[in-house]
N, C-alpha and C. Protein backbone atom coordinates (compact mmCIF):
# COMPACT_ATOMS: atom_id res chain seq x y z
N UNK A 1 -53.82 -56.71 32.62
CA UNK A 1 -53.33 -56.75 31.26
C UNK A 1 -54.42 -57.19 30.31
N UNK A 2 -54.54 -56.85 29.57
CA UNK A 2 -55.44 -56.78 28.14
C UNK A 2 -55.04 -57.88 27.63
N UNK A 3 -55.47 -58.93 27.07
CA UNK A 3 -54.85 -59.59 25.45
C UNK A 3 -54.99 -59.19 24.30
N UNK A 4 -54.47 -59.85 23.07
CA UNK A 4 -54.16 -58.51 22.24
C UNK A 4 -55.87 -58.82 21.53
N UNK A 5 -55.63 -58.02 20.41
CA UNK A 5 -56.38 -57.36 19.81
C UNK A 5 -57.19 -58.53 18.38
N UNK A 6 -55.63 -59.01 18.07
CA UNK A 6 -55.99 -59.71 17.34
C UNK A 6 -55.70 -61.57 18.18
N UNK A 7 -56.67 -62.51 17.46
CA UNK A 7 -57.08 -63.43 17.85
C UNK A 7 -56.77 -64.56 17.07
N UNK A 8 -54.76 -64.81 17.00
CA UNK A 8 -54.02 -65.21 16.67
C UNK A 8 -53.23 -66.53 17.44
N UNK A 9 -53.27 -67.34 17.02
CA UNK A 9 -52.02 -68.58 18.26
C UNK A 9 -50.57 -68.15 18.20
N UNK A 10 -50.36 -67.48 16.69
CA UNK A 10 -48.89 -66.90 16.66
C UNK A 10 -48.05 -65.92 16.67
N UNK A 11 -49.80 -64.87 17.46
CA UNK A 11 -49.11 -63.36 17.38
C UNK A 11 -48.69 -63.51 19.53
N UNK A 12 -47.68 -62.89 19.57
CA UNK A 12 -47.64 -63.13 20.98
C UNK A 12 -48.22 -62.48 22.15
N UNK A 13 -48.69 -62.88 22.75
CA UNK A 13 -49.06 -61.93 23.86
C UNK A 13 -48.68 -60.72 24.33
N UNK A 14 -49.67 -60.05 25.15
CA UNK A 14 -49.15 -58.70 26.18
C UNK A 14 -48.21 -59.18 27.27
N UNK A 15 -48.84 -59.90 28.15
CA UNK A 15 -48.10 -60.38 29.14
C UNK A 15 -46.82 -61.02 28.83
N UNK A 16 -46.45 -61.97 27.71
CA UNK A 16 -45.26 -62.58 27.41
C UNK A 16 -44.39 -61.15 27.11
N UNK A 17 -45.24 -60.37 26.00
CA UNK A 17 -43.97 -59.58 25.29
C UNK A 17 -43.54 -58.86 27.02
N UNK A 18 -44.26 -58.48 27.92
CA UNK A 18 -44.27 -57.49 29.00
C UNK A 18 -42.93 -58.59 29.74
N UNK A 19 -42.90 -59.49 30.05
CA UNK A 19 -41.90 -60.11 30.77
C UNK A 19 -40.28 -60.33 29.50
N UNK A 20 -40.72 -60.55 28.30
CA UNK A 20 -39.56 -60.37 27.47
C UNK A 20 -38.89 -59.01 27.62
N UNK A 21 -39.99 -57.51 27.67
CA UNK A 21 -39.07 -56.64 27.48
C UNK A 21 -39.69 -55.43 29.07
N UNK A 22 -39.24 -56.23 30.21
CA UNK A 22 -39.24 -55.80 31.13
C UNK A 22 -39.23 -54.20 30.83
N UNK A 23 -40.30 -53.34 31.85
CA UNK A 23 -39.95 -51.66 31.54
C UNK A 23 -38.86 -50.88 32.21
N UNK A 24 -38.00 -51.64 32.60
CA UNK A 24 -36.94 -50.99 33.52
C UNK A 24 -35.95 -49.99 32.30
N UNK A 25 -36.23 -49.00 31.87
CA UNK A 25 -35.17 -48.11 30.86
C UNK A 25 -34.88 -49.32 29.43
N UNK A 26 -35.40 -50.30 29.25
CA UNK A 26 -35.29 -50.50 27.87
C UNK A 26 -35.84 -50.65 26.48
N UNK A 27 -36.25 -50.13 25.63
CA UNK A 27 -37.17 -50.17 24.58
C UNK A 27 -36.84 -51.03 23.59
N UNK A 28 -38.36 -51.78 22.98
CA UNK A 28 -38.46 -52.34 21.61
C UNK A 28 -38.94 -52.46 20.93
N UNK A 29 -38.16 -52.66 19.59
CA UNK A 29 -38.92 -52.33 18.52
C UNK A 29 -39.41 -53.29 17.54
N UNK A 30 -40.35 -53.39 16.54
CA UNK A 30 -40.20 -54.21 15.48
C UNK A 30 -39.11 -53.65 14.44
N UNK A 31 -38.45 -54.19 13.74
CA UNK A 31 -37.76 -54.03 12.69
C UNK A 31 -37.91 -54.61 11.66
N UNK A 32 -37.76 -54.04 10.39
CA UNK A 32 -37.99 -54.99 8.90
C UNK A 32 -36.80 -55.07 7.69
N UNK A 33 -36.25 -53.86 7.94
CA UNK A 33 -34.56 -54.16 7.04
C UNK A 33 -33.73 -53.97 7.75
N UNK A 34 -33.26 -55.40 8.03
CA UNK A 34 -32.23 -55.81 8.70
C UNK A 34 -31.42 -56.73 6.91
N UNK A 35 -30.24 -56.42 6.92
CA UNK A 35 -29.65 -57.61 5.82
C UNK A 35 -29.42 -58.48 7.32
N UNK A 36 -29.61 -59.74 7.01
CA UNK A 36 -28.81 -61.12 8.53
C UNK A 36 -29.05 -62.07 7.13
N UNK A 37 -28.42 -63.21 8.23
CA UNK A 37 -28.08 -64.64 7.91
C UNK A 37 -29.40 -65.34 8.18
N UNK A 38 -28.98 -66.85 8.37
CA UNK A 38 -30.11 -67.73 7.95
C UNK A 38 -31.14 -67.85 9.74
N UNK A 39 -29.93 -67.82 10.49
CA UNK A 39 -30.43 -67.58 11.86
C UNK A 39 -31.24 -66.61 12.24
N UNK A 40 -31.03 -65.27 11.51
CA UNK A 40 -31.96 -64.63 12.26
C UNK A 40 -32.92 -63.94 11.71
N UNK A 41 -33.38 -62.72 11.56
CA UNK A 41 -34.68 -62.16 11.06
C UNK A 41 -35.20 -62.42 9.64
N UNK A 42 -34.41 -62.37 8.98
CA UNK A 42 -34.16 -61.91 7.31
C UNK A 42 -35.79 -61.07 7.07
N UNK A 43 -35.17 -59.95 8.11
CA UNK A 43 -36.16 -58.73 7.77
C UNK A 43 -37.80 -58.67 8.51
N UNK A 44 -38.23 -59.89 8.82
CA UNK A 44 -39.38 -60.19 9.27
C UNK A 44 -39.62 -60.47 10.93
N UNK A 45 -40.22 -59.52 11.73
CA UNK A 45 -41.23 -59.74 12.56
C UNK A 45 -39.83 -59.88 13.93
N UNK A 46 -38.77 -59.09 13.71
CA UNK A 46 -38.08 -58.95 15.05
C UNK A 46 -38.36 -58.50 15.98
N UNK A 47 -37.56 -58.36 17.00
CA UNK A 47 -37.86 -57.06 18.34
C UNK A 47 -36.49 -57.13 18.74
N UNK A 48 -36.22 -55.92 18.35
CA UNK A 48 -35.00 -55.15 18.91
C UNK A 48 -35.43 -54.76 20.62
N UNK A 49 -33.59 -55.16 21.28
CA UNK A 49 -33.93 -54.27 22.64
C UNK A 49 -32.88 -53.81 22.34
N UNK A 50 -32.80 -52.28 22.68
CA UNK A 50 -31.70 -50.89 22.71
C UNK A 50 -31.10 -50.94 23.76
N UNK A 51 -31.68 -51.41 24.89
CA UNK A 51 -30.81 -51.53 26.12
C UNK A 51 -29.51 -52.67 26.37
N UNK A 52 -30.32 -53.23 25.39
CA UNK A 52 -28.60 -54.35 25.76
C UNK A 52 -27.22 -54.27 24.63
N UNK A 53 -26.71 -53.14 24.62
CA UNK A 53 -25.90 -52.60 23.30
C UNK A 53 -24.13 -53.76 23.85
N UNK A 54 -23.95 -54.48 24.65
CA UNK A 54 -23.54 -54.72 25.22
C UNK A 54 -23.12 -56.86 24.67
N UNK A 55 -21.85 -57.30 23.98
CA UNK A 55 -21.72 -58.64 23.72
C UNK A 55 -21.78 -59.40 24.78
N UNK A 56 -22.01 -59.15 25.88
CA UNK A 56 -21.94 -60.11 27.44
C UNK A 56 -23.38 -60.53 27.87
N UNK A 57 -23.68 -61.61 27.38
CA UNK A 57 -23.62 -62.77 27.00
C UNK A 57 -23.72 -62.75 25.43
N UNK A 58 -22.66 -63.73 24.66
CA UNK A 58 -22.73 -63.65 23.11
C UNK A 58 -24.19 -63.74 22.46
N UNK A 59 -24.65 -63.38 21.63
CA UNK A 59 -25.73 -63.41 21.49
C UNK A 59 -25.75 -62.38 19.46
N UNK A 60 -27.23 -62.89 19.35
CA UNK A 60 -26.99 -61.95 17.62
C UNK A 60 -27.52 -60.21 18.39
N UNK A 61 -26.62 -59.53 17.65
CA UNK A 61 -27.61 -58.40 17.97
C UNK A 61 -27.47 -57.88 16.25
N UNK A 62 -28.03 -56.31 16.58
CA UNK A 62 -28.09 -55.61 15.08
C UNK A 62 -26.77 -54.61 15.33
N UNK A 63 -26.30 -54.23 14.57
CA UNK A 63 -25.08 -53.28 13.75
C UNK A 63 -25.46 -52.65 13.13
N UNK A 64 -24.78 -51.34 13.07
CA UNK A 64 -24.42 -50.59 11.52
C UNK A 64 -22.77 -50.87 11.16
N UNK A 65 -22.98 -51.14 9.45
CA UNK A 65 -21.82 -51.75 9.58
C UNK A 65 -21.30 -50.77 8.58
N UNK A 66 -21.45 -49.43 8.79
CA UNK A 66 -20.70 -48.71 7.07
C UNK A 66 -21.76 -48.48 6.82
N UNK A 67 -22.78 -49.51 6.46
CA UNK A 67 -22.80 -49.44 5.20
C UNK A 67 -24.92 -49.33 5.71
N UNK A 68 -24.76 -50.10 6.54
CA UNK A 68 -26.32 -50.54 6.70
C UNK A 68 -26.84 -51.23 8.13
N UNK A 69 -28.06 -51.39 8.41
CA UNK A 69 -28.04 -52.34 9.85
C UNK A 69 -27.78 -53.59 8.96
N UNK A 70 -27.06 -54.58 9.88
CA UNK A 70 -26.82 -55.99 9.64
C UNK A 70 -26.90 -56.83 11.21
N UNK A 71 -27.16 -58.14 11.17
CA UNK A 71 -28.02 -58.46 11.96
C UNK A 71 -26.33 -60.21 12.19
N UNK A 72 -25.85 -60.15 13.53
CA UNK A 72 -24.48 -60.71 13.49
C UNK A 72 -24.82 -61.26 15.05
N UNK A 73 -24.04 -62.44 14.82
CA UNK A 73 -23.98 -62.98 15.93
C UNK A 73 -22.57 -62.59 16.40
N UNK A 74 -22.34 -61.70 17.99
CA UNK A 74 -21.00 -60.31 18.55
C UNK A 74 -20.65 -61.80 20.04
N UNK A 75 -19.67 -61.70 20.02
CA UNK A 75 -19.22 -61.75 20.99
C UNK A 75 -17.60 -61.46 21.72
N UNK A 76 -17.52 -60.88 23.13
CA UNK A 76 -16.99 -59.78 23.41
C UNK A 76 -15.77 -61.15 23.45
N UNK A 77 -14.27 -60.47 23.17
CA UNK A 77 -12.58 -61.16 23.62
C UNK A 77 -12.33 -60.88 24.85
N UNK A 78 -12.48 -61.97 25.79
CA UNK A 78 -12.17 -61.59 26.89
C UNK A 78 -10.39 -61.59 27.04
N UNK A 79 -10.22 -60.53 27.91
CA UNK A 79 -9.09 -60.11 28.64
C UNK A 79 -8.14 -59.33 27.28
N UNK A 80 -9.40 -58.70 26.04
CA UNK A 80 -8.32 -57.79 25.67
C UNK A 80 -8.52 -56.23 26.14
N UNK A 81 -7.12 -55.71 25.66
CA UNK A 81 -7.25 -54.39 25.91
C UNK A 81 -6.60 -53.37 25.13
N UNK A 82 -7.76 -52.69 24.56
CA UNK A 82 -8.78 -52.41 24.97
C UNK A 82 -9.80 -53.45 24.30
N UNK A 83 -11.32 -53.60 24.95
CA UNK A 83 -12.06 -54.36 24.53
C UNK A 83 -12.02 -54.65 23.06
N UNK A 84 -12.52 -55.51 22.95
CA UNK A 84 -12.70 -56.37 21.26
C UNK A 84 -13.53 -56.81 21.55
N UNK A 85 -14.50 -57.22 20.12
CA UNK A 85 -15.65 -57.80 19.57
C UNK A 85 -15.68 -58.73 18.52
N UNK A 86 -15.64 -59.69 18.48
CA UNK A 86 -15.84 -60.60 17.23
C UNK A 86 -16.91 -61.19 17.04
N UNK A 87 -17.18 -60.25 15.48
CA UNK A 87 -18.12 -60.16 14.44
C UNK A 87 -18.82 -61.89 13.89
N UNK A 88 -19.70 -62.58 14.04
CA UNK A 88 -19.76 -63.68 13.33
C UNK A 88 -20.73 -64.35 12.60
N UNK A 89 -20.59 -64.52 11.19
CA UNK A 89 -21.84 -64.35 10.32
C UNK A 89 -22.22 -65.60 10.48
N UNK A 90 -23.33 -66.24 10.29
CA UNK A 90 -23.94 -67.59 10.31
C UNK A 90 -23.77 -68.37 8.61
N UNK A 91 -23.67 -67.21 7.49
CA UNK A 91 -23.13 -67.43 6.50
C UNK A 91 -22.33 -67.92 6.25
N UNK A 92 -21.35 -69.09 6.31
CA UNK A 92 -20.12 -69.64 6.09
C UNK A 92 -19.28 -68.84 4.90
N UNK A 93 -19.67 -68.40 3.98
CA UNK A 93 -19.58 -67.65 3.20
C UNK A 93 -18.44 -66.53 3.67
N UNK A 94 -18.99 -65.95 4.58
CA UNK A 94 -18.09 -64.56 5.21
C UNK A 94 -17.61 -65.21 6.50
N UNK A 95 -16.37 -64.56 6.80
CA UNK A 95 -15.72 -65.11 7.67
C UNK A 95 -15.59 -64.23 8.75
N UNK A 96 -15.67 -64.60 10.35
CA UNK A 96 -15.38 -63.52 11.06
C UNK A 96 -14.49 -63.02 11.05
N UNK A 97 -14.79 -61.77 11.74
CA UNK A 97 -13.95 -60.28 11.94
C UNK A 97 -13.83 -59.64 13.26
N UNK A 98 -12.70 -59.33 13.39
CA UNK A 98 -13.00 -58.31 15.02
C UNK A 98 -12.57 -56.83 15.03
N UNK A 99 -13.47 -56.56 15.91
CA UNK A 99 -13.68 -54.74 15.77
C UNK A 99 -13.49 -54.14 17.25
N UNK A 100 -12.68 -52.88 17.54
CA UNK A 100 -12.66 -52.54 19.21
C UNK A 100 -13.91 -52.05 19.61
N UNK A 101 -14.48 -52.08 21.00
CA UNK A 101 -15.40 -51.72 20.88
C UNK A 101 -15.91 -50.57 21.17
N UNK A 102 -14.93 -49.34 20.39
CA UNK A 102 -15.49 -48.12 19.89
C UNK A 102 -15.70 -48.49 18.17
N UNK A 103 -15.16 -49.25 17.65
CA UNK A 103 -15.69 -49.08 16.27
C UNK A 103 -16.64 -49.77 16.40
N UNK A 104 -17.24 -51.15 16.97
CA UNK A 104 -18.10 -51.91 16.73
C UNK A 104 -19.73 -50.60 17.08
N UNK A 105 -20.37 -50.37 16.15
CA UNK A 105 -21.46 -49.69 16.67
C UNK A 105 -22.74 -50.28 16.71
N UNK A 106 -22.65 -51.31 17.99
CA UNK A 106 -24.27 -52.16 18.52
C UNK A 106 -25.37 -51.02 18.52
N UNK A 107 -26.59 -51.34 17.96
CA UNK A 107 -27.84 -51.10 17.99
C UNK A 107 -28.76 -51.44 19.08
N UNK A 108 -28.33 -52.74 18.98
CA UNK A 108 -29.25 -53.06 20.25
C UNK A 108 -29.22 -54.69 19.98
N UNK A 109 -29.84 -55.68 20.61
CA UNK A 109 -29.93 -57.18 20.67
C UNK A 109 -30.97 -57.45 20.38
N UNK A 110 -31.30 -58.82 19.29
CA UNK A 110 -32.30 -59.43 18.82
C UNK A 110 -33.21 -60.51 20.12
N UNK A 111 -34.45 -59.87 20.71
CA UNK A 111 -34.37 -60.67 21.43
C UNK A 111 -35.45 -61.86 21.13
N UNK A 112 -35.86 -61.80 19.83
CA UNK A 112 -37.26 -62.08 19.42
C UNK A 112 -37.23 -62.28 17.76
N UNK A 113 -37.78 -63.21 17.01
CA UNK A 113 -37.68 -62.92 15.77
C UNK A 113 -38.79 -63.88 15.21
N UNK A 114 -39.71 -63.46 13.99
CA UNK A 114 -40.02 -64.86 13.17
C UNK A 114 -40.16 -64.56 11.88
N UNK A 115 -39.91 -65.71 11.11
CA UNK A 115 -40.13 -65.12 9.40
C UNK A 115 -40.72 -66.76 8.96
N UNK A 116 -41.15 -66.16 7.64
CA UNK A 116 -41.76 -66.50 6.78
C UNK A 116 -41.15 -67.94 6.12
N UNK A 117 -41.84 -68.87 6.32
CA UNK A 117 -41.23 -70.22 5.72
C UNK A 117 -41.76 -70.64 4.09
């Protein structure tokens, strides 16, 4: 493995990102418009994985919500049926919501993020 390119303490490695996004069928990306809350990207320096479209284990992933990607902390209702998802913003502001999970349309899971202080 190579190290990177640039000669940074806070850009992350080859080898780290390579064990974060194992090559077994899953890809990632950087992303930059995401609307989220205070927890997570607010647009800056994510990594989406596409392979984990999936609320098991709760966790933030990205959405389209209507309207746009939005960036939500999902986690799955156990023992309904049919499955459910509840939506939950870090915003106190908005209140959660639950969606089945054919409407809920996951993008993929935030597995990585940093922004700007």
């Amino acid at each position: 493995m190579q190290s990177n390119a640039i000669d940074d303490p806070l850009v992350p490695s080859n080898l780290w990102f390579c064990r974060l996004f194992p090559p077994h069928g899953r890809t990632a990306t950087g992303i930059t418009s995401v609307k989220s809350d205070r927890s997570s990207s607010h647009g800056k320096g994510a990594f989406l994985d596409f392979g984990r479209r999936s609320p098991t284990p709760p966790g933030i992933f990205v959405l389209h919500d209507g309207m746009g990607l939005v960036a939500k902390r999902l986690e799955h209702i156990p023992n309904s049926d049919p499955p459910r998802v509840r939506i939950i913003s870090d915003n106190p502001l908005y209140k959660p919501y639950e969606g089945s999970g054919e409407e809920v349309n996951i993008i993929g899971r935030i597995r990585w993020f940093a922004r700007e202080m």
